[in-house]
C-alpha atoms as a PDB file:
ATOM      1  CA  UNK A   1     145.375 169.253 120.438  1.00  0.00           C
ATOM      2  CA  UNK A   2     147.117 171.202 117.579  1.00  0.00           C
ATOM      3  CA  UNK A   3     150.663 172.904 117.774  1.00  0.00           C
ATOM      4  CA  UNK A   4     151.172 176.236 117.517  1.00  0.00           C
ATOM      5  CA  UNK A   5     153.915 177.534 118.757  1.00  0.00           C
ATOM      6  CA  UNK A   6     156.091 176.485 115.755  1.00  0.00           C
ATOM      7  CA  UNK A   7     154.452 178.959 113.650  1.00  0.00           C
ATOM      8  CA  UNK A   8     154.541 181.763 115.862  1.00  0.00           C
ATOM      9  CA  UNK A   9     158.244 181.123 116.320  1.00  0.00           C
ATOM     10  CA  UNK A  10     159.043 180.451 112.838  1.00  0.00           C
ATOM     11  CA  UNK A  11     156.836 184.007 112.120  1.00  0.00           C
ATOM     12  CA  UNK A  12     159.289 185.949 114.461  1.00  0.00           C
ATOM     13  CA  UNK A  13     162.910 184.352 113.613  1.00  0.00           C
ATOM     14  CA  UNK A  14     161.914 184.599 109.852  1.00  0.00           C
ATOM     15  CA  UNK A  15     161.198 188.420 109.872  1.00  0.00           C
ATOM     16  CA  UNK A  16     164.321 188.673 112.423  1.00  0.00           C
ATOM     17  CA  UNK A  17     166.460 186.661 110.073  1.00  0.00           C
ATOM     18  CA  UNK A  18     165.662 188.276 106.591  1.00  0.00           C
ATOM     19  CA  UNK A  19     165.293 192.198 107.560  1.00  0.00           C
ATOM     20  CA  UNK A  20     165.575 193.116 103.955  1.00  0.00           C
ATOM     21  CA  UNK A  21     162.530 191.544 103.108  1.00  0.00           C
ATOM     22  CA  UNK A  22     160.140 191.491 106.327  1.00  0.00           C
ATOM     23  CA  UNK A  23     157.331 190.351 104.924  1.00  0.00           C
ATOM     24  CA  UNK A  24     158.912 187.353 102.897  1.00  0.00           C
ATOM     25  CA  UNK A  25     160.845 186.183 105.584  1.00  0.00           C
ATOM     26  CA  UNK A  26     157.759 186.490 108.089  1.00  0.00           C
ATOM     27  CA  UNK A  27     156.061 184.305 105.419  1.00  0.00           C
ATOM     28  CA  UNK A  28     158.688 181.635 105.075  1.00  0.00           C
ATOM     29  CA  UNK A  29     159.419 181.326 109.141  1.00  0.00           C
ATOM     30  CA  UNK A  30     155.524 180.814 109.606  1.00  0.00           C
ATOM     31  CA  UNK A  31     155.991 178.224 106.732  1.00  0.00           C
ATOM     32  CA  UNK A  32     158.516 176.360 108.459  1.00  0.00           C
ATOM     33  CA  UNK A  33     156.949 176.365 111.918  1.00  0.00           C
ATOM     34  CA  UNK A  34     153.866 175.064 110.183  1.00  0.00           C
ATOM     35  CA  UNK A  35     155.659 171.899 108.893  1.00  0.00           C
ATOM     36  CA  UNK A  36     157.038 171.311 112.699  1.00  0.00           C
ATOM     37  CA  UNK A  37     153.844 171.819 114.005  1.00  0.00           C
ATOM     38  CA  UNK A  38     152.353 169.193 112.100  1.00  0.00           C
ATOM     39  CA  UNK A  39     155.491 166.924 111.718  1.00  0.00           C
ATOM     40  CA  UNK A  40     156.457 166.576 108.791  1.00  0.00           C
ATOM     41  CA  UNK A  41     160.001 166.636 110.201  1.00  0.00           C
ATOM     42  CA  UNK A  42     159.298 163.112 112.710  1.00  0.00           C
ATOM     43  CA  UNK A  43     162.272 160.846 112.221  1.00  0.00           C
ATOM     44  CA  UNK A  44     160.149 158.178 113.558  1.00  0.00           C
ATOM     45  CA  UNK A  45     157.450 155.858 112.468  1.00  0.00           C
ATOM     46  CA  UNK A  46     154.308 156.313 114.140  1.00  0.00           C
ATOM     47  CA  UNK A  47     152.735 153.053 116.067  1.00  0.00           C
ATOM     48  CA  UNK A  48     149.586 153.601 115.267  1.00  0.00           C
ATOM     49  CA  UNK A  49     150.363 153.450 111.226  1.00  0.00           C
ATOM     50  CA  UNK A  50     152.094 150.427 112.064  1.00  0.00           C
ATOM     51  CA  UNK A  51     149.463 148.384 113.057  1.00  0.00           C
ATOM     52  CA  UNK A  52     147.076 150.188 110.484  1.00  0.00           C
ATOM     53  CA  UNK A  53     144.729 152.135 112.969  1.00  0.00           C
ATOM     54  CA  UNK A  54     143.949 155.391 114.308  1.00  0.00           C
ATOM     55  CA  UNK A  55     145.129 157.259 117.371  1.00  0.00           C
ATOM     56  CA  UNK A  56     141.735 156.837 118.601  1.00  0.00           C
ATOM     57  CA  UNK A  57     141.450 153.329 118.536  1.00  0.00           C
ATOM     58  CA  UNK A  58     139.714 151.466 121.620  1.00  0.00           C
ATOM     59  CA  UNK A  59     142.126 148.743 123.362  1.00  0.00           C
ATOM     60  CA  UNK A  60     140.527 146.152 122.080  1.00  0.00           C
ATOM     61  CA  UNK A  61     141.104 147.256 118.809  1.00  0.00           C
ATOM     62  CA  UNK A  62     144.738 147.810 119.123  1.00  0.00           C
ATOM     63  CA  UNK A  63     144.916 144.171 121.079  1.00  0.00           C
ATOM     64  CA  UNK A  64     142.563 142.799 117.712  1.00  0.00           C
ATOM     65  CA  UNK A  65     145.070 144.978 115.136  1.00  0.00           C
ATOM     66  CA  UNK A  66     148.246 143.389 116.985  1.00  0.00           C
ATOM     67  CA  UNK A  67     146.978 139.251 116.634  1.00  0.00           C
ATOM     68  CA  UNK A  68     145.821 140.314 113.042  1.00  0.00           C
ATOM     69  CA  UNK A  69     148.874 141.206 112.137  1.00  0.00           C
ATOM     70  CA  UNK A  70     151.007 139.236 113.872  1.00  0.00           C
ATOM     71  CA  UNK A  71     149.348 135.956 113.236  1.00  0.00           C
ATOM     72  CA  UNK A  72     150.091 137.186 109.201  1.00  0.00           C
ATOM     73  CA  UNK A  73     153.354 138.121 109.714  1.00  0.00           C
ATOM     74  CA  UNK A  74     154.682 135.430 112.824  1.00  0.00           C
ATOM     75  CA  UNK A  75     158.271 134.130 111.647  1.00  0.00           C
ATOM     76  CA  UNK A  76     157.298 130.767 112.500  1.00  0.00           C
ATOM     77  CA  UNK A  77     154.457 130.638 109.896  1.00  0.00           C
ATOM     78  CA  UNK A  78     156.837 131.404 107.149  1.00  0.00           C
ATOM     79  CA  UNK A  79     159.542 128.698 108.412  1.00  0.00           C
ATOM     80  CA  UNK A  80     159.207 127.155 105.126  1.00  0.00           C
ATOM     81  CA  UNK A  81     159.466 129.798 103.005  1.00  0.00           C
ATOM     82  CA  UNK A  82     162.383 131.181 101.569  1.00  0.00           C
ATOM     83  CA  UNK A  83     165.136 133.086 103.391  1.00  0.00           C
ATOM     84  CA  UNK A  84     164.281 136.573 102.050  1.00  0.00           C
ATOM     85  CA  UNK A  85     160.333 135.943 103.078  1.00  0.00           C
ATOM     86  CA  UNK A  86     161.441 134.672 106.434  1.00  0.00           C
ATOM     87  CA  UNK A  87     163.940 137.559 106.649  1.00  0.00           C
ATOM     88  CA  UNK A  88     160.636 139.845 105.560  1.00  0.00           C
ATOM     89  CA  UNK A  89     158.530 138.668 108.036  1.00  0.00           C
ATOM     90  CA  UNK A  90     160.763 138.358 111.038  1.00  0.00           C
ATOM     91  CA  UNK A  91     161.679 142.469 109.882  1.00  0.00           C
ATOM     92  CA  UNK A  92     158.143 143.128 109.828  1.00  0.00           C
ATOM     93  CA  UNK A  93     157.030 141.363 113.082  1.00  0.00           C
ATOM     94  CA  UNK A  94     159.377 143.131 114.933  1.00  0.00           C
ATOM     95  CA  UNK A  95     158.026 146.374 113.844  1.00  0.00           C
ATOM     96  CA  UNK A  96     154.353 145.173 115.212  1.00  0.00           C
ATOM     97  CA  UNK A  97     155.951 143.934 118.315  1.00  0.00           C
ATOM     98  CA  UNK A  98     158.046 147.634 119.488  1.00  0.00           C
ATOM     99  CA  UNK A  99     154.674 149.715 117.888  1.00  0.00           C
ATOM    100  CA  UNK A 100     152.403 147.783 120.454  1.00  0.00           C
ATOM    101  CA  UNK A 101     155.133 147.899 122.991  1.00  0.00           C
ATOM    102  CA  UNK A 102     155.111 151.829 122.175  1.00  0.00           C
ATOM    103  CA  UNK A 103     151.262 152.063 122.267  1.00  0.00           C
ATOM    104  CA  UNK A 104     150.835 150.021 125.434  1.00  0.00           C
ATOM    105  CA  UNK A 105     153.641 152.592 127.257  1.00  0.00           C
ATOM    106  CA  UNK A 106     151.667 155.257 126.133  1.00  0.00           C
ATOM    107  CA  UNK A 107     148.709 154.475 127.012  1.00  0.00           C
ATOM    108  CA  UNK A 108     149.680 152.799 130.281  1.00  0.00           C
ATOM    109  CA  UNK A 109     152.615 154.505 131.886  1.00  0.00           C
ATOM    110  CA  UNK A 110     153.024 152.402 135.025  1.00  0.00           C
ATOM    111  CA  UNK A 111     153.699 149.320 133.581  1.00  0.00           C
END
């Protein structure tokens, strides 16, 4: 479902803000509520990019994404390595494990 409130907003406190020039400041308020509405402003890393999939993915291919991944990036398969891979990989599997944590709470409130 698309956003649009941030446009219609932006519209309204951009003309109210910049009187002088209505129709630029209309134009620059429905400019900014654009970018909200299609967040360009998140903070946050999105799950789904995490594990390399779409929003629409099935379960089983968010369970098949997660052992993919994590059998690549599992700290103890880079025990040998050196302490900046292991350091990598223990960074990176981390990341999988809170994005399917994320994905799973979202799609599964209950639990």
């Amino acid at each position: 479902m698309s956003r649009w409130y941030g446009k219609l907003l932006g519209f309204f406190a951009g003309a109210a803000l910049m009187r002088a020039e209505p129709p630029a400041g209309a134009l620059i308020g429905l400019l900014v509520g654009h970018a909200f509405d299609a967040d360009w402003f998140r903070l946050r890393d999105d799950p789904y990019r995490v594990l390399g999939i779409t929003d629409e993915a099935s379960d089983a291919q968010i369970d098949q994404a997660y052992r993919r991944l994590m059998s690549q990036y599992h700290p103890d398969k880079v025990a040998t390595a050196a302490p900046e891979l292991r350091r990598r990989a223990e960074e990176r599997s981390r990341a999988i494990n809170t994005a399917y944590d994320r994905i799973r709470l979202l799609r599964n409130p209950r639990k």
